[in-house]
Protein backbone atom coordinates (compact mmCIF):
# COMPACT_ATOMS: atom_id res chain seq x y z
CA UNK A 1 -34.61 17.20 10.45
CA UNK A 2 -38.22 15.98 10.03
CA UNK A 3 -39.48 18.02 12.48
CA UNK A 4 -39.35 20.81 10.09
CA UNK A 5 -43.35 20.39 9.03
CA UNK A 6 -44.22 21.05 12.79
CA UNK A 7 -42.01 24.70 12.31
CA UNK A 8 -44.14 25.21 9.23
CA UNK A 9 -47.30 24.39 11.16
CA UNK A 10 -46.50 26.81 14.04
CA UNK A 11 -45.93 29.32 11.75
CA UNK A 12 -49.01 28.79 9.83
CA UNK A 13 -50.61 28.93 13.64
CA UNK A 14 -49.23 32.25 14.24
CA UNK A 15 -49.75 34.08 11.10
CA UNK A 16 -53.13 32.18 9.93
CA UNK A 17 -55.40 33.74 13.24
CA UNK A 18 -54.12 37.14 12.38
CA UNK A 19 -55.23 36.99 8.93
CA UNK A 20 -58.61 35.46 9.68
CA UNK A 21 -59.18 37.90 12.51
CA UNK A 22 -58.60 40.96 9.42
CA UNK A 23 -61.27 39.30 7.18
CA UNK A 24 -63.50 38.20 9.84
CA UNK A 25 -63.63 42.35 10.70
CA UNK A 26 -63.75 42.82 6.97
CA UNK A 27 -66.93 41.23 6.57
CA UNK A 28 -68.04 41.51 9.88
CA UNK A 29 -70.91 43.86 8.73
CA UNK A 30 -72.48 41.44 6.60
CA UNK A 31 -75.47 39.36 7.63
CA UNK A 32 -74.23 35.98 9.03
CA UNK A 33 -74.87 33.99 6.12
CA UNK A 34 -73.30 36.20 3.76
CA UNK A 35 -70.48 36.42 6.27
CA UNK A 36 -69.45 32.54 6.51
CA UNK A 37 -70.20 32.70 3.10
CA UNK A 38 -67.51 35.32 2.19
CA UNK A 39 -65.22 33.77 4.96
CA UNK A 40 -65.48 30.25 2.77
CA UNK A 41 -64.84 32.04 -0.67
CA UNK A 42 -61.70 33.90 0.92
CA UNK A 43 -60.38 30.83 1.98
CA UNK A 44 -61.20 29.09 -1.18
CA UNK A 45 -58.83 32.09 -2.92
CA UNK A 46 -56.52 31.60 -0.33
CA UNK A 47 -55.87 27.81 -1.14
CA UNK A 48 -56.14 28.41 -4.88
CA UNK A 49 -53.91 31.70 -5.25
CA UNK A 50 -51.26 29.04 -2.64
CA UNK A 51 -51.27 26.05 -4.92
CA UNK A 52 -51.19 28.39 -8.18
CA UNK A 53 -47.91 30.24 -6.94
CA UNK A 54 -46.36 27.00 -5.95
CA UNK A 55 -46.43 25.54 -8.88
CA UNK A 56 -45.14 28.66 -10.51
CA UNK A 57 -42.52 28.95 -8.37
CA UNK A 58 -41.50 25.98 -8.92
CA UNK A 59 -41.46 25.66 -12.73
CA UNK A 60 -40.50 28.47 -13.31
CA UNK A 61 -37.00 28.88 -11.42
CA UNK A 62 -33.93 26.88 -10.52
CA UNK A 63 -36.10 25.82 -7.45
CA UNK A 64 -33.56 23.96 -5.02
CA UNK A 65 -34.16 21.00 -2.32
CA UNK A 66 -34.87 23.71 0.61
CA UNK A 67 -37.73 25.29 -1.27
CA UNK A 68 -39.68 21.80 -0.06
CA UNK A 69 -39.38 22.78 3.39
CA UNK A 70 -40.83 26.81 2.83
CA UNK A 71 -43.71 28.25 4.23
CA UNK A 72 -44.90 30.13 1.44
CA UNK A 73 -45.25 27.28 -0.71
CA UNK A 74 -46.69 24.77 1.89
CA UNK A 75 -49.68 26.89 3.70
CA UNK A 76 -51.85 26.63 1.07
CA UNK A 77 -51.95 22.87 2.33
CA UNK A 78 -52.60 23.43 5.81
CA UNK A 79 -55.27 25.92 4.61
CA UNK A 80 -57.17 23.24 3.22
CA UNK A 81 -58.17 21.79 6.66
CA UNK A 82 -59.42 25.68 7.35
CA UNK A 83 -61.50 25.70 4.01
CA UNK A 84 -63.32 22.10 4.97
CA UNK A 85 -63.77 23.10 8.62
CA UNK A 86 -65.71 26.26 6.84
CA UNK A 87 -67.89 23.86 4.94
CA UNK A 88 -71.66 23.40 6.68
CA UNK A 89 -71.85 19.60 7.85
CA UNK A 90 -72.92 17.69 5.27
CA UNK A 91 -75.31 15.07 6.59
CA UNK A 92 -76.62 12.96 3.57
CA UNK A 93 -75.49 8.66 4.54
CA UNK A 94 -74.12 8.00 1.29
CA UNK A 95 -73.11 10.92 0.60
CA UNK A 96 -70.86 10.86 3.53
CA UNK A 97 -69.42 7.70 2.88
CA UNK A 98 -68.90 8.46 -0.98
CA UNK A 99 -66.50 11.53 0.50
CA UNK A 100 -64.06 9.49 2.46
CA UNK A 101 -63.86 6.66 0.28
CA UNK A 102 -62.65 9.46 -2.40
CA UNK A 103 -60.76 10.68 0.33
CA UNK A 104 -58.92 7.18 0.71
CA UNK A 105 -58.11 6.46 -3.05
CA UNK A 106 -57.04 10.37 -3.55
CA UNK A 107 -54.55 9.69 -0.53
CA UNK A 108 -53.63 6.20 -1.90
CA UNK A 109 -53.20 7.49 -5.51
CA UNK A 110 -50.67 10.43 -4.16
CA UNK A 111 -48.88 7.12 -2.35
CA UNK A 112 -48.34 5.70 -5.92
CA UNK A 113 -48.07 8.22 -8.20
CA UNK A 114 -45.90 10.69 -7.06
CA UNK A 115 -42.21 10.16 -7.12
CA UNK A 116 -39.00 11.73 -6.89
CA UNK A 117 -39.42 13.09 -10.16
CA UNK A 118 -42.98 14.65 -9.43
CA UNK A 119 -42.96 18.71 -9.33
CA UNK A 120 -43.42 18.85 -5.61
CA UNK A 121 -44.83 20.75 -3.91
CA UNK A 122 -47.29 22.82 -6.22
CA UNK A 123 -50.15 21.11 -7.21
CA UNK A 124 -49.41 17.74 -6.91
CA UNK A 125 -49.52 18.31 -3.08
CA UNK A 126 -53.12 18.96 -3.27
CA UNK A 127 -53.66 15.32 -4.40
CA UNK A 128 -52.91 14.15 -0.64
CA UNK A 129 -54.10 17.20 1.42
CA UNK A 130 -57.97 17.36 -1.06
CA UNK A 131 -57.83 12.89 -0.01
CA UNK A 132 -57.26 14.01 3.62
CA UNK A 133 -59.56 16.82 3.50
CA UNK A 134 -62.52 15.33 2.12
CA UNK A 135 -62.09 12.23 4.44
CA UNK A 136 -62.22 14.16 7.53
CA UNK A 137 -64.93 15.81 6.21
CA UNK A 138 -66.76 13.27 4.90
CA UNK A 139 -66.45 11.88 8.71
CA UNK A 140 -67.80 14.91 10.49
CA UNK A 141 -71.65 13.89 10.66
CA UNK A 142 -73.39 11.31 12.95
CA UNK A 143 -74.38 10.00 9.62
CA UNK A 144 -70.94 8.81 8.60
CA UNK A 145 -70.50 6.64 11.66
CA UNK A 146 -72.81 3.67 10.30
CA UNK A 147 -70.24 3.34 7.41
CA UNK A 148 -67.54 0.55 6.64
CA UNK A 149 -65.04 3.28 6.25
CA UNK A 150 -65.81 4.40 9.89
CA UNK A 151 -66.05 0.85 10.98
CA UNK A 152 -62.86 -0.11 9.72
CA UNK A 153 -61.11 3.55 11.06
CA UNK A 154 -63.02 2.57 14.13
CA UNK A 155 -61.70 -0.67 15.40
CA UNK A 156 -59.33 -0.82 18.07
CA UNK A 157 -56.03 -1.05 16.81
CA UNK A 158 -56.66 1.82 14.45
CA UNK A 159 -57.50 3.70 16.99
CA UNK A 160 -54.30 2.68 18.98
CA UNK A 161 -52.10 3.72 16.15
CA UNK A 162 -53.80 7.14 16.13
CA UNK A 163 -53.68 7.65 19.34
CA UNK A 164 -49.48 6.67 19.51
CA UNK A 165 -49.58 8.80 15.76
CA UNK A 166 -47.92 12.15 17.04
CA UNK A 167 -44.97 9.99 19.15
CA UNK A 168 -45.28 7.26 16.27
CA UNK A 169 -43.94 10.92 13.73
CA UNK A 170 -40.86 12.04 15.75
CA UNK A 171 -39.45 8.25 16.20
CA UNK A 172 -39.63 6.80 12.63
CA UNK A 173 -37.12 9.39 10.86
CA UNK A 174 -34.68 9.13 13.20
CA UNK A 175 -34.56 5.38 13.43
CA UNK A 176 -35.08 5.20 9.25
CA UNK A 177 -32.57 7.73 8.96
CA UNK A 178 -29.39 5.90 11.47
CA UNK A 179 -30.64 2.77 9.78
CA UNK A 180 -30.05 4.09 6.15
CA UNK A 181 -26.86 5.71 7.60
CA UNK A 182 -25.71 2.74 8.53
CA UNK A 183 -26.79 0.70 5.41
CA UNK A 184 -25.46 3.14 3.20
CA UNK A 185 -28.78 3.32 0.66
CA UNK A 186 -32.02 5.03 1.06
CA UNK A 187 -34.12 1.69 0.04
CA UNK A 188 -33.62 -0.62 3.07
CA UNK A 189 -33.64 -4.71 2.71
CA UNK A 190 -36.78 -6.51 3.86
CA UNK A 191 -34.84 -7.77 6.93
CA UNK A 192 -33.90 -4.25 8.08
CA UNK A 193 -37.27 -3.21 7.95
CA UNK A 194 -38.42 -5.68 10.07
CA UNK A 195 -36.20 -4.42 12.83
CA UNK A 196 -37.10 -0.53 12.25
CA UNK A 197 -40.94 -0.55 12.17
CA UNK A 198 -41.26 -2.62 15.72
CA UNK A 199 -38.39 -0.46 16.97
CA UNK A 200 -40.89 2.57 15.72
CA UNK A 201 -43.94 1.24 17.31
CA UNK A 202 -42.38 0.44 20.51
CA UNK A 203 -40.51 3.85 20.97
CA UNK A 204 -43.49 5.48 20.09
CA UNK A 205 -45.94 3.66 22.18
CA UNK A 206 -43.46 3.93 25.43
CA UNK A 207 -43.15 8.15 24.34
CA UNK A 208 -47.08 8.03 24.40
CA UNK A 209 -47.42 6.60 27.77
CA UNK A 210 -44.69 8.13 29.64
CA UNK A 211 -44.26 11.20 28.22
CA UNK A 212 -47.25 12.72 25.92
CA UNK A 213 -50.20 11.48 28.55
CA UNK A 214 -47.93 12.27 32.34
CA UNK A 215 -47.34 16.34 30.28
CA UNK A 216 -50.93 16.16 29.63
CA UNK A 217 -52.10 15.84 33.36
CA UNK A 218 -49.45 18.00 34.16
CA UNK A 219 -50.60 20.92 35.87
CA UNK A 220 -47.53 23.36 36.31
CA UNK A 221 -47.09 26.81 35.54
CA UNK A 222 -44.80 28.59 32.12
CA UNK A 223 -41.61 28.73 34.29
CA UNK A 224 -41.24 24.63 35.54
CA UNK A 225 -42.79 23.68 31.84
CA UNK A 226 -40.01 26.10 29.98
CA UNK A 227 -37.15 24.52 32.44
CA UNK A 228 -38.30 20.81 32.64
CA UNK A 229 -39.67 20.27 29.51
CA UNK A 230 -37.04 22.53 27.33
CA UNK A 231 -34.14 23.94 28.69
CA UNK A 232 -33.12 20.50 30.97
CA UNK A 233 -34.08 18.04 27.83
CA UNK A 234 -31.86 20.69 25.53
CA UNK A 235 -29.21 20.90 27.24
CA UNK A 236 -28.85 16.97 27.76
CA UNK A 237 -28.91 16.86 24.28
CA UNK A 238 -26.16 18.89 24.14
CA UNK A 239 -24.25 17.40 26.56
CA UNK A 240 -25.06 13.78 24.53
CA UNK A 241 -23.83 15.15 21.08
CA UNK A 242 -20.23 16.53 22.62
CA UNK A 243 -20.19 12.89 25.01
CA UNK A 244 -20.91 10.69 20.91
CA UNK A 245 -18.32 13.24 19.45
CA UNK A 246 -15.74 12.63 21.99
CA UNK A 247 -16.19 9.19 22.05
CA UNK A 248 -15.87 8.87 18.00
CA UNK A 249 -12.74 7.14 16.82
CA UNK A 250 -10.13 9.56 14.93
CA UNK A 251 -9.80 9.20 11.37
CA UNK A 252 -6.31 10.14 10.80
CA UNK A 253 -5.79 8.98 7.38
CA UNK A 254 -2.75 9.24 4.99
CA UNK A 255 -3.00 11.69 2.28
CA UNK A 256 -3.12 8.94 -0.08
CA UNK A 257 -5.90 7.51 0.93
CA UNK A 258 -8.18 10.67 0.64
CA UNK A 259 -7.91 11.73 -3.13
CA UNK A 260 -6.73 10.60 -6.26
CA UNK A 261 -3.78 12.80 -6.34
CA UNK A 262 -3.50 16.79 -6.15
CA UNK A 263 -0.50 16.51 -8.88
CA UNK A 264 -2.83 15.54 -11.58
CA UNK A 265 -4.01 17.52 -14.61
CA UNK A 266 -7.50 17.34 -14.01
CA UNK A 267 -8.86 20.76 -15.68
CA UNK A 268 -5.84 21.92 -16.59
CA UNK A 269 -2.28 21.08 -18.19
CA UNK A 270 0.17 22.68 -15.70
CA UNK A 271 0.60 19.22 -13.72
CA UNK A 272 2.09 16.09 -13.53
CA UNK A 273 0.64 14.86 -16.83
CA UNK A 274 3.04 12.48 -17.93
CA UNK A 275 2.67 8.95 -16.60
CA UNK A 276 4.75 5.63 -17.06
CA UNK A 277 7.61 4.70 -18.19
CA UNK A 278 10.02 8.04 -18.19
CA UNK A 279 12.39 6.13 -20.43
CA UNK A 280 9.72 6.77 -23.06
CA UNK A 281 8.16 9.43 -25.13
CA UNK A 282 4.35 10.31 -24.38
CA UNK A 283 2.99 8.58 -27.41
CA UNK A 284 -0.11 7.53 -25.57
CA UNK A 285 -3.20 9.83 -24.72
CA UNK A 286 -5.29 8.97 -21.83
CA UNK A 287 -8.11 11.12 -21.15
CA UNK A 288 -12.19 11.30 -19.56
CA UNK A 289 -13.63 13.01 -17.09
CA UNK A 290 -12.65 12.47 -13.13
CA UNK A 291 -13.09 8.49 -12.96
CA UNK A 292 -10.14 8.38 -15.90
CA UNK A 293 -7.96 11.02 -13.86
CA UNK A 294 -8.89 8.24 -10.74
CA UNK A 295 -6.56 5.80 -13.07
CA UNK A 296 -3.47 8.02 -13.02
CA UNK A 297 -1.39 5.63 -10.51
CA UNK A 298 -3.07 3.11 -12.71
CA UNK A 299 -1.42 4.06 -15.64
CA UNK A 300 1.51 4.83 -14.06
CA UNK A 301 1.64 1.37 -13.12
CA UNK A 302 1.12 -0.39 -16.11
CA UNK A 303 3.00 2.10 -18.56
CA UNK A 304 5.96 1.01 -16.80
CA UNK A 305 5.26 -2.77 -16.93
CA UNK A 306 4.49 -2.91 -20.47
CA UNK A 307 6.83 0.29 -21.65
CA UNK A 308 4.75 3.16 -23.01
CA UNK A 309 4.45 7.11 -21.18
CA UNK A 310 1.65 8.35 -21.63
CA UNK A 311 0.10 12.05 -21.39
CA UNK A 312 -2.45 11.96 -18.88
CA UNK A 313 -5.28 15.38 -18.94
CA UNK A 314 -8.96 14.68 -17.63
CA UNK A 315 -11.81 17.29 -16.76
CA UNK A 316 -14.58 16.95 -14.18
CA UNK A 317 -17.45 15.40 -14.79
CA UNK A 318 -16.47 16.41 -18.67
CA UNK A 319 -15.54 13.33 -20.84
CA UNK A 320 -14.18 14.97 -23.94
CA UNK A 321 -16.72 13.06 -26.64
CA UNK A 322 -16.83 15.49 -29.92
CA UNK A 323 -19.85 17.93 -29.07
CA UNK A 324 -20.38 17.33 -25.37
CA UNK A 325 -22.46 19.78 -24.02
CA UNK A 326 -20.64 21.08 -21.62
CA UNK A 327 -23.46 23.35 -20.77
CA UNK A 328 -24.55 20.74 -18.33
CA UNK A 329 -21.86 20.82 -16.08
CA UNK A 330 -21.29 23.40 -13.30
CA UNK A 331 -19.95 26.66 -14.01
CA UNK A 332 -16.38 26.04 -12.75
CA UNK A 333 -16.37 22.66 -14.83
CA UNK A 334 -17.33 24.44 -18.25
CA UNK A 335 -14.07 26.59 -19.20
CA UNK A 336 -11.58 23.78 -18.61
CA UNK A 337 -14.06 21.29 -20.66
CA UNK A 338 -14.31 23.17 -23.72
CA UNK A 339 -10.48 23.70 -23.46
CA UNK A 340 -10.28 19.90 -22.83
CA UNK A 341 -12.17 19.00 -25.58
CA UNK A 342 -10.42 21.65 -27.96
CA UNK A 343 -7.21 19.73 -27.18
CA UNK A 344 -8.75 16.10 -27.41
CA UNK A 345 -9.99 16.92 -30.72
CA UNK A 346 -7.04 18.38 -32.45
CA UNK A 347 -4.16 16.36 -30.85
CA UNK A 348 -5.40 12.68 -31.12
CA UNK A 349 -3.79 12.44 -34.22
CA UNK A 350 0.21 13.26 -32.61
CA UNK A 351 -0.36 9.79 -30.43
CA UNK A 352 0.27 6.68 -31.55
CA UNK A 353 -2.95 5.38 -29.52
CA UNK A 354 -5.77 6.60 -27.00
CA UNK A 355 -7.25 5.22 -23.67
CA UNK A 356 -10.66 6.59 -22.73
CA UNK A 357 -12.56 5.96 -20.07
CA UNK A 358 -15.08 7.67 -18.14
CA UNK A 359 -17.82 8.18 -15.49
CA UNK A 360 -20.02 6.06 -17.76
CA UNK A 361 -23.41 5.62 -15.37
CA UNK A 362 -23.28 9.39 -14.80
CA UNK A 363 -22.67 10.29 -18.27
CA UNK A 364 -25.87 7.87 -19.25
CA UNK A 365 -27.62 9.86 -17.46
CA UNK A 366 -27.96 7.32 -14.26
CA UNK A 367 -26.73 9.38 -11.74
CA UNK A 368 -28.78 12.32 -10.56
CA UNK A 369 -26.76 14.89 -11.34
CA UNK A 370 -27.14 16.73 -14.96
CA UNK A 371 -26.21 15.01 -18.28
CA UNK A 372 -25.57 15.40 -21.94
CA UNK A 373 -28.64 13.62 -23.64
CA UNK A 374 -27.21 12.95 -26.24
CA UNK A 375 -24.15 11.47 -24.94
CA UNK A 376 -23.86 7.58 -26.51
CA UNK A 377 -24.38 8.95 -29.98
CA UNK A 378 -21.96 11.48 -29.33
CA UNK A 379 -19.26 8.86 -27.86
CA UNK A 380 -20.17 6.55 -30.98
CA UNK A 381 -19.19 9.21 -33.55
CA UNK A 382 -15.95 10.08 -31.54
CA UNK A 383 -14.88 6.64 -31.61
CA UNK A 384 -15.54 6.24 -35.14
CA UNK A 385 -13.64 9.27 -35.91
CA UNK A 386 -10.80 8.70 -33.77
CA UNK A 387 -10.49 4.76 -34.79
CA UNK A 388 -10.52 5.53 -38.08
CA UNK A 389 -6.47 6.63 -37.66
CA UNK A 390 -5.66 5.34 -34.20
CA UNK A 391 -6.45 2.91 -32.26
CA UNK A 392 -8.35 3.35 -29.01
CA UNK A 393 -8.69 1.27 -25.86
CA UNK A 394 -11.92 1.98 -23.71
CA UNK A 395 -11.95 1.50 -20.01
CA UNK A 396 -14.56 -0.31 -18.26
CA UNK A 397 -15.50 1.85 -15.02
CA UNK A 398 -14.54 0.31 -11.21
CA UNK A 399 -17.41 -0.81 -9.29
CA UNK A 400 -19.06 1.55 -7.26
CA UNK A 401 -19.52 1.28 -3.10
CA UNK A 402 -22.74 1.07 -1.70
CA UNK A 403 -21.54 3.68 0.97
CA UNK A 404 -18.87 6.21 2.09
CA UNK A 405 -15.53 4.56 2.34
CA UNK A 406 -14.66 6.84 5.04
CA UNK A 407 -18.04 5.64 6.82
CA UNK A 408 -17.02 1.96 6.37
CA UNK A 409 -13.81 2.70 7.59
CA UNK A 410 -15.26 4.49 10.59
CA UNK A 411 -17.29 1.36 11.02
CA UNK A 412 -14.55 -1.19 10.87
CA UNK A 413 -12.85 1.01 13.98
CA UNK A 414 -15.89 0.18 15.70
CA UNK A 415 -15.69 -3.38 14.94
CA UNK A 416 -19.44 -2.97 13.09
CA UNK A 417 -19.55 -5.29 9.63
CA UNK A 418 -22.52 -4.80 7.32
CA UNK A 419 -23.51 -7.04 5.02
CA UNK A 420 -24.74 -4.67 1.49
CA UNK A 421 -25.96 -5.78 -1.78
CA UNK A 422 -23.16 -4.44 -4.13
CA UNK A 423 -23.97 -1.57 -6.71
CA UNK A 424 -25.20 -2.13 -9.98
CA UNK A 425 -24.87 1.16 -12.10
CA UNK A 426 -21.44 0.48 -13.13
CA UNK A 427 -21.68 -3.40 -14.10
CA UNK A 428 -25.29 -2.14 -16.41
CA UNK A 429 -23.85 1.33 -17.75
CA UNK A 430 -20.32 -1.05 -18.74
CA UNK A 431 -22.57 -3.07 -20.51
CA UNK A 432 -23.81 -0.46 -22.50
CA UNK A 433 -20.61 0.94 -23.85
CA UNK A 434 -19.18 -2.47 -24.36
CA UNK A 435 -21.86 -2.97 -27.23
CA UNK A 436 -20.96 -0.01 -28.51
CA UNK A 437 -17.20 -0.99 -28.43
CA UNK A 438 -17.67 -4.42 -29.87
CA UNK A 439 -19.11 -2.91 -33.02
CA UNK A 440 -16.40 -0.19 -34.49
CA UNK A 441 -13.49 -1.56 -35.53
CA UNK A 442 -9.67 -0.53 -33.97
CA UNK A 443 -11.66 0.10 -30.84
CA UNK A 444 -10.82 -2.04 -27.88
CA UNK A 445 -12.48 -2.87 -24.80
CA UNK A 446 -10.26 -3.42 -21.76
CA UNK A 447 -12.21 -4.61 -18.29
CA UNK A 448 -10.44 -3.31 -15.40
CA UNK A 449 -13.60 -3.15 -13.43
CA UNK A 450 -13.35 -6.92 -12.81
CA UNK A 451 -9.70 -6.59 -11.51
CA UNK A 452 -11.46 -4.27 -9.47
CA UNK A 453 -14.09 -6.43 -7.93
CA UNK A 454 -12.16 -7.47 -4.97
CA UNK A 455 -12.10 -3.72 -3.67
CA UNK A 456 -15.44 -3.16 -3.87
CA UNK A 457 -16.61 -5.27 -1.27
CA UNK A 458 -16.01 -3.44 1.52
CA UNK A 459 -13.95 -0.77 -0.50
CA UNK A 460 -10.91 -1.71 0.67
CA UNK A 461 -7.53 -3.67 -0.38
CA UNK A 462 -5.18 -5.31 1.66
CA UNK A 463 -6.74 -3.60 4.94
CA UNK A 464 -6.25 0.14 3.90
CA UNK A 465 -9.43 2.12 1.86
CA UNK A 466 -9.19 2.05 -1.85
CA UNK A 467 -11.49 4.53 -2.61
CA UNK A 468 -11.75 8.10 -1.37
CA UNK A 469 -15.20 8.47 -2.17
CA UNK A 470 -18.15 5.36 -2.89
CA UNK A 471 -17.32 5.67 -6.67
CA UNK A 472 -13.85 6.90 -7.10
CA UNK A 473 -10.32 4.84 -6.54
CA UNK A 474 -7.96 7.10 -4.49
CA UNK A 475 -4.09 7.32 -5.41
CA UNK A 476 -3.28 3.88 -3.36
CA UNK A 477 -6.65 2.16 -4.76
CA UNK A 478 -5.45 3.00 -8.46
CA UNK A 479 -1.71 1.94 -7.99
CA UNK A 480 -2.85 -1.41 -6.57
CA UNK A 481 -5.50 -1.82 -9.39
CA UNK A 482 -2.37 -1.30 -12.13
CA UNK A 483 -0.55 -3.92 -9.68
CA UNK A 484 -2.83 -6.60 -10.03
CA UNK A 485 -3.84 -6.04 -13.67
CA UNK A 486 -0.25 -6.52 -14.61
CA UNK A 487 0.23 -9.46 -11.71
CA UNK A 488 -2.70 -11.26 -13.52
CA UNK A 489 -1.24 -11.24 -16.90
CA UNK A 490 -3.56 -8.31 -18.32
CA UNK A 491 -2.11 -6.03 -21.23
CA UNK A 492 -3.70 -2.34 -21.48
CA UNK A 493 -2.52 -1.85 -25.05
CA UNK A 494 -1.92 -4.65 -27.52
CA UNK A 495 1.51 -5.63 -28.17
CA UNK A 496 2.99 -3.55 -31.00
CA UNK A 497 0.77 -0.46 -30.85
CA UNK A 498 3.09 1.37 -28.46
């Protein structure tokens, strides 16, 4: 995957010469200092008209992850290096030295300041490509080389590094990204570091030596290159890919296992909505987004422990608060929210009480999917409003895994154990509601995410998966969750309201 910016660069490389070739006869006419001088100012445009449509590009559409990796909006940084290798030598000591230091603190500054949340590409890439720009630059004249930047760039295990830089590139993503696949998180402990950058330095340094410098000396002609250095190493890539895929322990799973029930009514009300005791009438309303349709087997459970049925109807990602803005939700999720939250508001009244729980570190806004902003004030009214004729029992949410389930259960076929630090989204975002909870009277806060606790540490029960995904319990997880709450000597409604 991250050898997508060398695709970018050999396109740059192909179309880049043609274009300079058609302004170099453009101006060709011109006298030679008015010809580098129009060469520099074309270039100059070129950068400037690059970073300017970036950034307008991306502001103003529904720009997606894959416009990162597009040539269009990324040239304009590898024409930078063309505009500063335009630039006459500049020769002044200081002045030299003044250039890369900038150079340094520009590149340093990008390092720090930009984030996940930076507009990216546009014209915060020019931050890192001006720093690199001006440093190479600044490095060009004899005059530099008396410097401390040079002396430090100069010593001989900076030089090393650059010199094992290009192999030093192709090994670190792949070893960062098997180590984060295996981890489960894209942050890595301290101690799994320490294994991946030797690992990186000692791939790369062996790739330099016995590959990068024996293809250099090479002398061979386009045929043996294409075969020995392409087609052979391709094709026993191949052949290593189907060899790892055959070798790959099955997952054949049960049904139950992989989802939290396809009878449920989760966007709609055609389904198996009743849940409990079938002795009883539905006087109970349980409702929330997918995380309360996760709880279906839960309820089921416990209904017919302590006696109640209750009528069970959820939407996706939608938890039914008066006012949600279901606007921020997918198109397919929109339609059966509104109609969810039609019902929620104008049937509360018919039950005798109401369970809600939800999604709550997504619908805080923690997760990185879309939210309602104003969601807690939202949930606060609705809970006021509802309380103030029937009673209502909030859910705490289950922990969350720190990876797949399926991957841990993949792993545990292998006989691999990984140590993870547990989530903490759902243990902060519970905390948040709870105040909320605590403070409105006839509202009741019930923790099943501590009779949970046990499944989330390798996100599995009594040796089978309880969860079908790293944050929601599938059918099995939920119908031993209701089994323990009730084995422990937990009650979901008080005694009396049902």
């Amino acid at each position: 995957m991250h050898i997508w910016s060398l695709s970018i660069e050999e396109q740059f490389y192909f179309i880049w010469p043609l274009v300079f070739l058609l302004a170099f006869r453009f101006f060709s006419r011109r006298s030679k200092d008015t010809l580098d001088l129009s060469l520099t100012v074309f270039v100059t445009c070129g950068v400037a008209l690059g970073f300017a449509y970036s950034q307008y590009y991306l502001l103003s559409t529904h720009a997606g992850d894959s416009v990162y990796f597009l040539l269009r909006l990324r040239f304009s940084e590898l024409l930078v290096g063309a505009l500063f290798a335009f630039l006459p030598v500049y020769s002044h000591r200081r002045g030299c030295h003044l250039l890369q230091l900038t150079g340094i603190m520009l590149i340093v500054g990008g390092l720090l300041m930009l984030d996940k949340q930076s507009v990216f590409p546009g014209l915060n890439a020019l931050i890192p490509c001006l720093g690199a720009g001006l440093f190479i630059y600044g490095g060009r004249s004899e005059q530099a080389t008396g410097g401390w930047v040079m002396w430090v760039f100069q010593r001989p295990y900076m030089v090393a590094v650059g010199l094992i830089s290009y192999s030093l590139y192709l090994w670190h993503w792949p070893i960062l990204a098997y180590l984060r696949y295996v981890y489960g998180a894209y942050v890595l402990p301290l101690s799994w570091l320490l294994v991946a950058v030797p690992c990186m330095f000692i791939l790369a340094y062996l790739s330099y030596r016995l590959v990068e410098q024996r293809c250099k000396r090479w002398n061979v002609g386009f045929t043996t290159a294409f075969l020995a250095l392409f087609l052979l190493p391709a094709l026993a890539l191949a052949g290593l890919g189907l060899g790892l895929k055959a070798v790959k322990p099955s997952l054949d799973l049960d049904p139950a296992l992989l989802s939290y029930g396809t009878d449920v009514c989760h966007g709609t009300f055609d389904k198996r909505c009743l849940r409990g005791d079938p002795e009883k009438s539905p006087r109970i309303l349980v409702t929330g987004d997918s995380h309360a349709a996760a709880l279906n087997s839960f309820v089921d459970e416990v209904g017919r422990k302590e006696g109640w049925q209750a009528y069970v109807v959820t939407g996706s990602s939608c938890s039914p608060v008066f006012g949600f803005n279901e606007h921020v939700l997918p198109e397919s999720s929109r339609e059966p929210c509104k109609n969810l939250k039609e019902y929620i508001a104008t049937a509360y009244r018919q039950y005798e009480a109401v369970i809600f729980t939800s999604f709550w570190s997504y619908q805080l806004g923690e997760e990185p999917e879309a939210a309602d902003p104003d969601y807690l004030s939202k949930l606060e009214h609705t809970l006021r409003s509802i309380a103030a004729s029937t009673p209502v029992y909030v859910l705490s949410d289950v922990p969350e895994l720190a990876v797949s389930p399926i991957r841990q259960e993949l792993f545990s076929r292998l006989g691999i154990h990984i140590e993870r630090a547990p989530g903490k989204k759902a243990q902060a975002a519970n905390a948040i509601i709870k105040q909320i909870v605590d403070r409105i009277p006839n509202v009741y806060w019930v923790d099943v995410g501590a009779v949970a606790r046990p499944f989330a540490e390798q996100g599995r029960y009594a040796g089978r998966m309880a969860y079908f995904d790293n944050n929601h319990l599938n059918v099995y997880g939920s119908t031993s969750l209701g089994q323990l709450f009730v084995q422990e000597g937990h009650h979901l409604l008080a005694p009396g309201r049902h």
